[in-house]
Structures are given as C-alpha cells and as structure tokens.
ModelCIF file with pLDDT and N, C-alpha, C, O atoms, coordinates in Angstrom:
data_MODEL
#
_entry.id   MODEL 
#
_entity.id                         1 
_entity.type                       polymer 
_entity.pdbx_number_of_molecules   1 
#
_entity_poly.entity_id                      1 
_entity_poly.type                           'polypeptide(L)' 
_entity_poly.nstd_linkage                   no 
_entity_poly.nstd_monomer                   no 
_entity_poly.pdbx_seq_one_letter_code       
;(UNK)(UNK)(UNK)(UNK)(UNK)(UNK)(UNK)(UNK)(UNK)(UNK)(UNK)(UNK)(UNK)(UNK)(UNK)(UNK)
(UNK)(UNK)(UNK)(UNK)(UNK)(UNK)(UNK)(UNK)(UNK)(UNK)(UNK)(UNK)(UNK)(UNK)(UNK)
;
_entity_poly.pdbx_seq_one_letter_code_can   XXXXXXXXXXXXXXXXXXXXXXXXXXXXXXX 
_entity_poly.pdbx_strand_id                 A 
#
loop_
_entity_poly_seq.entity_id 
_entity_poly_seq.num 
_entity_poly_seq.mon_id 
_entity_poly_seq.hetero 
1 1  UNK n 
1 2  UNK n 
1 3  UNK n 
1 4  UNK n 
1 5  UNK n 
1 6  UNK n 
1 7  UNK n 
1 8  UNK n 
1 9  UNK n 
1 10 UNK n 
1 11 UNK n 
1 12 UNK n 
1 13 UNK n 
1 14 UNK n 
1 15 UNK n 
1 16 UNK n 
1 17 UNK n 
1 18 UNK n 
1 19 UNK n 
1 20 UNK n 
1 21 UNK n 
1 22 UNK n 
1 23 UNK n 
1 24 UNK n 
1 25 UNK n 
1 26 UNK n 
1 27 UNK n 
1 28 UNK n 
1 29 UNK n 
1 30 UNK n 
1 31 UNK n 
#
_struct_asym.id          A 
_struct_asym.entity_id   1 
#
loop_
_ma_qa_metric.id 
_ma_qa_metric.mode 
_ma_qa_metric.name 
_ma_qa_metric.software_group_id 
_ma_qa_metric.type 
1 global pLDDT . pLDDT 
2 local  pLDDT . pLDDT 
#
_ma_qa_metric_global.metric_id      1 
_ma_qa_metric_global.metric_value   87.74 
_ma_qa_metric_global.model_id       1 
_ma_qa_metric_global.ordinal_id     1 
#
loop_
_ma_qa_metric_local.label_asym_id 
_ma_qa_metric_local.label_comp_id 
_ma_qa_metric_local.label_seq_id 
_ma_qa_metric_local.metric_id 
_ma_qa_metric_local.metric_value 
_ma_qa_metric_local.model_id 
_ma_qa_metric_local.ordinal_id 
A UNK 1  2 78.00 1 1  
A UNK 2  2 80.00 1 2  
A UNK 3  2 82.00 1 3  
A UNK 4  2 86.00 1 4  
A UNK 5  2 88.00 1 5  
A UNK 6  2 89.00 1 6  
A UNK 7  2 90.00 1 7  
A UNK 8  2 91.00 1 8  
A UNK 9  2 91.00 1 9  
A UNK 10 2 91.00 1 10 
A UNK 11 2 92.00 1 11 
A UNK 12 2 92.00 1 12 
A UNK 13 2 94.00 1 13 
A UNK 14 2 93.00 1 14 
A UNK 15 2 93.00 1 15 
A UNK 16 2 93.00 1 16 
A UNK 17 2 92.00 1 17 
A UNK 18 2 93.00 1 18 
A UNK 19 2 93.00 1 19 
A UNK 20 2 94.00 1 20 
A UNK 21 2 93.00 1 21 
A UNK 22 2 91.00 1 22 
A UNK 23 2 89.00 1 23 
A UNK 24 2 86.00 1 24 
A UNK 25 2 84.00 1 25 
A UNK 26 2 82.00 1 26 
A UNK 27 2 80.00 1 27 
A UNK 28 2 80.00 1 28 
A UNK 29 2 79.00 1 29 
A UNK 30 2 79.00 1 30 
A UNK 31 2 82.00 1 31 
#
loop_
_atom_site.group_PDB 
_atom_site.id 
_atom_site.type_symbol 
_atom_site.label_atom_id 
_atom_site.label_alt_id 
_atom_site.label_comp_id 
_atom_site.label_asym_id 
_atom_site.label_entity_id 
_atom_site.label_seq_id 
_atom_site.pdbx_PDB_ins_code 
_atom_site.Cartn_x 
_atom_site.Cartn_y 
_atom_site.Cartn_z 
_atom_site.occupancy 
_atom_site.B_iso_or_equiv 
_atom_site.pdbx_formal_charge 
_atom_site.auth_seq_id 
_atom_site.auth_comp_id 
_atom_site.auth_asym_id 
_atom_site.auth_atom_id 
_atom_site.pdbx_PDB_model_num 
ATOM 1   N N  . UNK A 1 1  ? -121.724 -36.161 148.156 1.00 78.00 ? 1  UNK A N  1 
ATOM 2   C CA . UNK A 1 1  ? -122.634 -35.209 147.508 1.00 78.00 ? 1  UNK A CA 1 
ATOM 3   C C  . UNK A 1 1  ? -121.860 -34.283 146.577 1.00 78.00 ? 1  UNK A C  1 
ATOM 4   O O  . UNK A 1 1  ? -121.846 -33.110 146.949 1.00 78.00 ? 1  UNK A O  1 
ATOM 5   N N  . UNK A 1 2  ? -121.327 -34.512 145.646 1.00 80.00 ? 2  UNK A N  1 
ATOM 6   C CA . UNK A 1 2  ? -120.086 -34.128 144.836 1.00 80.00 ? 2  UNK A CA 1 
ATOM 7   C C  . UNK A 1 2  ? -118.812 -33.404 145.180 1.00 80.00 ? 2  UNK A C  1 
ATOM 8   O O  . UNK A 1 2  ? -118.111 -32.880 144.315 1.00 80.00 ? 2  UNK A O  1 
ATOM 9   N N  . UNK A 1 3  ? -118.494 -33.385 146.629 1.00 82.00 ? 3  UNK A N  1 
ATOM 10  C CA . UNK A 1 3  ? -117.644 -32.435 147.000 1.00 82.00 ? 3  UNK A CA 1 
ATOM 11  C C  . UNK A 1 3  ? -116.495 -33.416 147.649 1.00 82.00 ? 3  UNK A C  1 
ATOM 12  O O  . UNK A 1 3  ? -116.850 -34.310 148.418 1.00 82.00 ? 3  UNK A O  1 
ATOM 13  N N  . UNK A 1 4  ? -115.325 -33.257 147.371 1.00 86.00 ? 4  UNK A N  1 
ATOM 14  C CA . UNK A 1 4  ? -114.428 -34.029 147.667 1.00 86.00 ? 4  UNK A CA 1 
ATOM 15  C C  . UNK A 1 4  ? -113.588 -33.707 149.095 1.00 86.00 ? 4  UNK A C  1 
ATOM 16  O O  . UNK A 1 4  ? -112.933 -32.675 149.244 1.00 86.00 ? 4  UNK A O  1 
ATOM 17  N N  . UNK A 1 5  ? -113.721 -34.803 150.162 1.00 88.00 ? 5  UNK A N  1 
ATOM 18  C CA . UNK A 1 5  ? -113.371 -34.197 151.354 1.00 88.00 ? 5  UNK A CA 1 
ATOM 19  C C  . UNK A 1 5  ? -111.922 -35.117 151.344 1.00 88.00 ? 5  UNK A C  1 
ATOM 20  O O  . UNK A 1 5  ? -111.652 -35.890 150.424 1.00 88.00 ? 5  UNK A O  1 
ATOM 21  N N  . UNK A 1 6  ? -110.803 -34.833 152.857 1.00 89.00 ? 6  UNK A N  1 
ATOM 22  C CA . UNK A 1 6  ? -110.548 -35.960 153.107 1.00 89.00 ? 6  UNK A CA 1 
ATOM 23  C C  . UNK A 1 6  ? -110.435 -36.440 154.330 1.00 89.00 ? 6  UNK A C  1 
ATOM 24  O O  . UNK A 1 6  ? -109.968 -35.746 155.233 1.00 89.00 ? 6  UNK A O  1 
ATOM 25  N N  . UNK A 1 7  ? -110.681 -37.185 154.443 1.00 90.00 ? 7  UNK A N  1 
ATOM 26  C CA . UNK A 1 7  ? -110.514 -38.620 155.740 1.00 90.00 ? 7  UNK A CA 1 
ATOM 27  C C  . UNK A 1 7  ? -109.254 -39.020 156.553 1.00 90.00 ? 7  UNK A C  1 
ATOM 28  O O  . UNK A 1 7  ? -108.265 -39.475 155.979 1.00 90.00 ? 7  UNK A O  1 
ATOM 29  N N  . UNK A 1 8  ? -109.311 -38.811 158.162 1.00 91.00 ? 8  UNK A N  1 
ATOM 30  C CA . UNK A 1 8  ? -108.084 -39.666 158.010 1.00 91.00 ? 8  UNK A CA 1 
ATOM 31  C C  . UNK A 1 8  ? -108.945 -41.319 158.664 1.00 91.00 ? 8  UNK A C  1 
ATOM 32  O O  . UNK A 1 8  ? -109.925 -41.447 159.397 1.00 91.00 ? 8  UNK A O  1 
ATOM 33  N N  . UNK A 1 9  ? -108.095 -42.312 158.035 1.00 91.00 ? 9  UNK A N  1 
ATOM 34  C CA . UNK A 1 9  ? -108.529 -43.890 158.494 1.00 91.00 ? 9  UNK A CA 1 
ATOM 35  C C  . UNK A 1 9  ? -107.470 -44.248 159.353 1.00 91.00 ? 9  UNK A C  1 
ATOM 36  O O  . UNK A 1 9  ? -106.299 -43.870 159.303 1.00 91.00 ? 9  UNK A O  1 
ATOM 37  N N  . UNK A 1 10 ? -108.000 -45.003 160.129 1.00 91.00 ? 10 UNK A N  1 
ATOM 38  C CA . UNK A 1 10 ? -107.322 -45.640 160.786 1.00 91.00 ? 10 UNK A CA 1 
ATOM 39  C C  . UNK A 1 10 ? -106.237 -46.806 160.197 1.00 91.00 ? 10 UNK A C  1 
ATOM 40  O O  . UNK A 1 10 ? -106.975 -47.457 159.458 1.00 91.00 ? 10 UNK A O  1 
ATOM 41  N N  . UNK A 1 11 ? -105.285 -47.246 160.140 1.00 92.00 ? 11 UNK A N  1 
ATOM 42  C CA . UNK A 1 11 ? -104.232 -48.265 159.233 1.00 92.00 ? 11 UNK A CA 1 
ATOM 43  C C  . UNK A 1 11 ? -104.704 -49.669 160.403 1.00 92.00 ? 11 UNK A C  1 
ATOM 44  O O  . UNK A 1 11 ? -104.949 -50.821 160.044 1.00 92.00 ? 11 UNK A O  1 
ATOM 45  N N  . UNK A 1 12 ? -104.726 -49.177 161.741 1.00 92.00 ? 12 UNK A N  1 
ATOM 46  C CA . UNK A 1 12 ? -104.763 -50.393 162.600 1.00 92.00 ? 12 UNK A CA 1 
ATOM 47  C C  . UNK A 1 12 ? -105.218 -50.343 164.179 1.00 92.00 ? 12 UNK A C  1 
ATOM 48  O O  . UNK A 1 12 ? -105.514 -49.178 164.444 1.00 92.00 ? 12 UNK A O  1 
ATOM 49  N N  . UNK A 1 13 ? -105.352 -51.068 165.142 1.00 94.00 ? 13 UNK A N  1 
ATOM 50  C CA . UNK A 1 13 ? -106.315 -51.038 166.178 1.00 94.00 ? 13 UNK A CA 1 
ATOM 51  C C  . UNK A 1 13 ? -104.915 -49.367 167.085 1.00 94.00 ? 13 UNK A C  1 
ATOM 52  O O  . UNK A 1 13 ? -103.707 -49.132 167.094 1.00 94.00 ? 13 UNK A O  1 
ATOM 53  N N  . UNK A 1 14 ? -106.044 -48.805 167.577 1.00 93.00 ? 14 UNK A N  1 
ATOM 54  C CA . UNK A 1 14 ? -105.372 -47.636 168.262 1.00 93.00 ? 14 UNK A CA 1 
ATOM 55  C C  . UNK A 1 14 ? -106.046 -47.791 169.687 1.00 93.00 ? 14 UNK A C  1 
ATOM 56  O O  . UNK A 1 14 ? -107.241 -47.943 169.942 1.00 93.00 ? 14 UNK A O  1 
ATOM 57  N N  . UNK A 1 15 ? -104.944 -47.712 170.566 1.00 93.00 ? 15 UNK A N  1 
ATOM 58  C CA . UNK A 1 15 ? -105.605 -47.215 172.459 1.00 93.00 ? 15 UNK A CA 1 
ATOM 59  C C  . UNK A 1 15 ? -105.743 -46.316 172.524 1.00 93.00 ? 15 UNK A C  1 
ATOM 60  O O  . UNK A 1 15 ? -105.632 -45.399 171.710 1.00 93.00 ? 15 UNK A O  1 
ATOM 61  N N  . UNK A 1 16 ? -106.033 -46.364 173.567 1.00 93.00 ? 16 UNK A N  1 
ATOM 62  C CA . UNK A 1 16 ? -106.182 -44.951 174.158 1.00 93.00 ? 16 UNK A CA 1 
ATOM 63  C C  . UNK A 1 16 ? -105.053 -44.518 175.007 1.00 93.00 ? 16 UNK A C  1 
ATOM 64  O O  . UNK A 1 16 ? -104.516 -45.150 175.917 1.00 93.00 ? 16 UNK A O  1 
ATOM 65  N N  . UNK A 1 17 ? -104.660 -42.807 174.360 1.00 92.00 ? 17 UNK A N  1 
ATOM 66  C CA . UNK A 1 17 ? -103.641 -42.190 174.830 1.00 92.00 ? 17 UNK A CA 1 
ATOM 67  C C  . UNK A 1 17 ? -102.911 -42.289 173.722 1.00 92.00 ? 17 UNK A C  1 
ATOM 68  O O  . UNK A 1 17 ? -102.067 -41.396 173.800 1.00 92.00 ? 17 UNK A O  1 
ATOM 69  N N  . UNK A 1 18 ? -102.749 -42.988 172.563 1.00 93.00 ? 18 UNK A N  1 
ATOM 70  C CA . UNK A 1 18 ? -102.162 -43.576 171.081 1.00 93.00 ? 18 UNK A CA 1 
ATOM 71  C C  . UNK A 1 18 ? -102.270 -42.376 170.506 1.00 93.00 ? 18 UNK A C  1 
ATOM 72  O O  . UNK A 1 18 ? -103.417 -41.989 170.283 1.00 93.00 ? 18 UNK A O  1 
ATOM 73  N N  . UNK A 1 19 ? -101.065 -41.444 170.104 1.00 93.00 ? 19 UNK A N  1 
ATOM 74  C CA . UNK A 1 19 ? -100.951 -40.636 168.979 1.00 93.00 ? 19 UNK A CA 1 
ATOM 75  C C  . UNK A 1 19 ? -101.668 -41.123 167.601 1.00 93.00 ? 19 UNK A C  1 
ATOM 76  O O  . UNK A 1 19 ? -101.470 -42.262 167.179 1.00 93.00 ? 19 UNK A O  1 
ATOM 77  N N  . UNK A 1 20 ? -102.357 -40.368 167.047 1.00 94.00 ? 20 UNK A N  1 
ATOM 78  C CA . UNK A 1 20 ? -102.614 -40.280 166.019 1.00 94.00 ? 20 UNK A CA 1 
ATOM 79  C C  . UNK A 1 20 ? -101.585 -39.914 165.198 1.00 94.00 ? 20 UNK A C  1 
ATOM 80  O O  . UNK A 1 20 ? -101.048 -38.859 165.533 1.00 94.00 ? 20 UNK A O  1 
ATOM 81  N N  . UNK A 1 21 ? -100.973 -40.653 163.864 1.00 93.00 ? 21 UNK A N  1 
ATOM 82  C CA . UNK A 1 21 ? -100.391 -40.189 163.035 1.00 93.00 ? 21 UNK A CA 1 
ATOM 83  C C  . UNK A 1 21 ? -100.723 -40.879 161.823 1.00 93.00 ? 21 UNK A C  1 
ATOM 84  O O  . UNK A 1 21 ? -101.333 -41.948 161.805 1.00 93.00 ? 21 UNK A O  1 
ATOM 85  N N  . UNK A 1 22 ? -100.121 -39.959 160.316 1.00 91.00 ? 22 UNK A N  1 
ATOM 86  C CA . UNK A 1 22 ? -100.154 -40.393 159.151 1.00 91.00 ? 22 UNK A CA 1 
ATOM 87  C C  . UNK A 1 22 ? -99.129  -39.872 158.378 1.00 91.00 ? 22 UNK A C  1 
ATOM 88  O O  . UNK A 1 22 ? -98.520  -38.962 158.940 1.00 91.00 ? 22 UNK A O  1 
ATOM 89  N N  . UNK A 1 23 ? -98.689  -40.207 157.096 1.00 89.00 ? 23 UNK A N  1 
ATOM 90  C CA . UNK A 1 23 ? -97.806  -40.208 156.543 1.00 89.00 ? 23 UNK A CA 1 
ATOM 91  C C  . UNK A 1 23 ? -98.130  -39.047 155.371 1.00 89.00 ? 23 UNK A C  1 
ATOM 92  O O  . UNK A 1 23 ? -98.950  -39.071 154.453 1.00 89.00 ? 23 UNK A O  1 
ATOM 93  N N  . UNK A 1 24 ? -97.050  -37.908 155.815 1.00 86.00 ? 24 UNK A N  1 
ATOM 94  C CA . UNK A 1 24 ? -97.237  -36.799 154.981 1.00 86.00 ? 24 UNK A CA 1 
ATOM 95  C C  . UNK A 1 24 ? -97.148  -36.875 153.621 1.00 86.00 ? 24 UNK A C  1 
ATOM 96  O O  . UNK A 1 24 ? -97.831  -36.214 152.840 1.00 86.00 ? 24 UNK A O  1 
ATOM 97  N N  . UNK A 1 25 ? -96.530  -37.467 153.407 1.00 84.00 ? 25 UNK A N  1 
ATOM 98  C CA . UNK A 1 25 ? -96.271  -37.865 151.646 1.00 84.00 ? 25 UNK A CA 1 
ATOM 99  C C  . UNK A 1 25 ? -95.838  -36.359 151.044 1.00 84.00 ? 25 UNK A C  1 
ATOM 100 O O  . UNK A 1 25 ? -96.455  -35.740 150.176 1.00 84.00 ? 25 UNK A O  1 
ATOM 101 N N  . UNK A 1 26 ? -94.612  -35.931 151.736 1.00 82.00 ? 26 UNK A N  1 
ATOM 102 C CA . UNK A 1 26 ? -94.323  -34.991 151.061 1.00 82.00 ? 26 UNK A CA 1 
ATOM 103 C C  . UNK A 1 26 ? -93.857  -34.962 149.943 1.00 82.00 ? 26 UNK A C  1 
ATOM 104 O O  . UNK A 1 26 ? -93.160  -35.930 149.639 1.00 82.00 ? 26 UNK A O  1 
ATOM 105 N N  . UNK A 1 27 ? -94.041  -33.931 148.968 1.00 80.00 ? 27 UNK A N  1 
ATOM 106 C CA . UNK A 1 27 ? -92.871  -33.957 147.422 1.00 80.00 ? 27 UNK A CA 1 
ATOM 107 C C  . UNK A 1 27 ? -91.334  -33.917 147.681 1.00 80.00 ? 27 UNK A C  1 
ATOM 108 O O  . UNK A 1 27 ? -90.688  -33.252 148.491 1.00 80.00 ? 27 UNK A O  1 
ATOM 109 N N  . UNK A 1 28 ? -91.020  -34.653 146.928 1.00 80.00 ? 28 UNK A N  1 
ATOM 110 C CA . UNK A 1 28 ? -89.009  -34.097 147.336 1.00 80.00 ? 28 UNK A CA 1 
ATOM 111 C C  . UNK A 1 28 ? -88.523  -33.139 147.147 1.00 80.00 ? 28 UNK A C  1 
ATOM 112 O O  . UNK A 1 28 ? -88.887  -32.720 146.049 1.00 80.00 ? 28 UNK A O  1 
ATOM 113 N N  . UNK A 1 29 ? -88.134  -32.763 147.424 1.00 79.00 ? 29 UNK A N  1 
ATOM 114 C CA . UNK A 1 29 ? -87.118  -31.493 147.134 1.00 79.00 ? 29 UNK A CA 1 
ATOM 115 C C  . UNK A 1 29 ? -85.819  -31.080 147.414 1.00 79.00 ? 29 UNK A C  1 
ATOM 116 O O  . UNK A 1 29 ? -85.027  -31.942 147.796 1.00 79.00 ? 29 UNK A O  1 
ATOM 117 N N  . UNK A 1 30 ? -85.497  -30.083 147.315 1.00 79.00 ? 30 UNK A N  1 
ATOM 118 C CA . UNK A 1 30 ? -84.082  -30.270 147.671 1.00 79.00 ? 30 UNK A CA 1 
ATOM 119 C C  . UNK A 1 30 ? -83.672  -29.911 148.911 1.00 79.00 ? 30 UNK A C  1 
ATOM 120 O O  . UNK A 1 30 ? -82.642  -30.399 149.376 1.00 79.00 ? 30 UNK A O  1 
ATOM 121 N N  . UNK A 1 31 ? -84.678  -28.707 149.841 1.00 82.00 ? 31 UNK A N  1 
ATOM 122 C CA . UNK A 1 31 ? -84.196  -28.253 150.898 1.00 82.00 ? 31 UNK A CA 1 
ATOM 123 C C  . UNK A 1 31 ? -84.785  -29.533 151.530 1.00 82.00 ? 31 UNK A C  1 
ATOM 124 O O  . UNK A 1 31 ? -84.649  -29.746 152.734 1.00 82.00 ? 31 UNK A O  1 
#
C-alpha cells in the first residue's frame, strides 16, 4: 500500500529451537 517495509525470509527449512539469523551487510570501513 505504498509504504516500504522490510521482511525477514527464510533462505531455508528452519527447526525448532534454530536461531534465526541474517546477513548484516554491513558497509566497510575502517574501524
């Protein structure tokens, strides 16, 4: 409805008790 959210998806089958994680995609930097 024009408003841009975001999602996290699943990449692949998860159990239960399975951390959730995703990939920060941080910028580089120097520190």
């Amino acid at each position: 409805e024009s408003q841009k959210k975001i999602v996290i998806y699943s990449k692949q089958h998860i159990n239960v008790n399975e951390e959730i994680t995703y990939d920060y995609k941080f910028p580089i930097e120097d520190v």
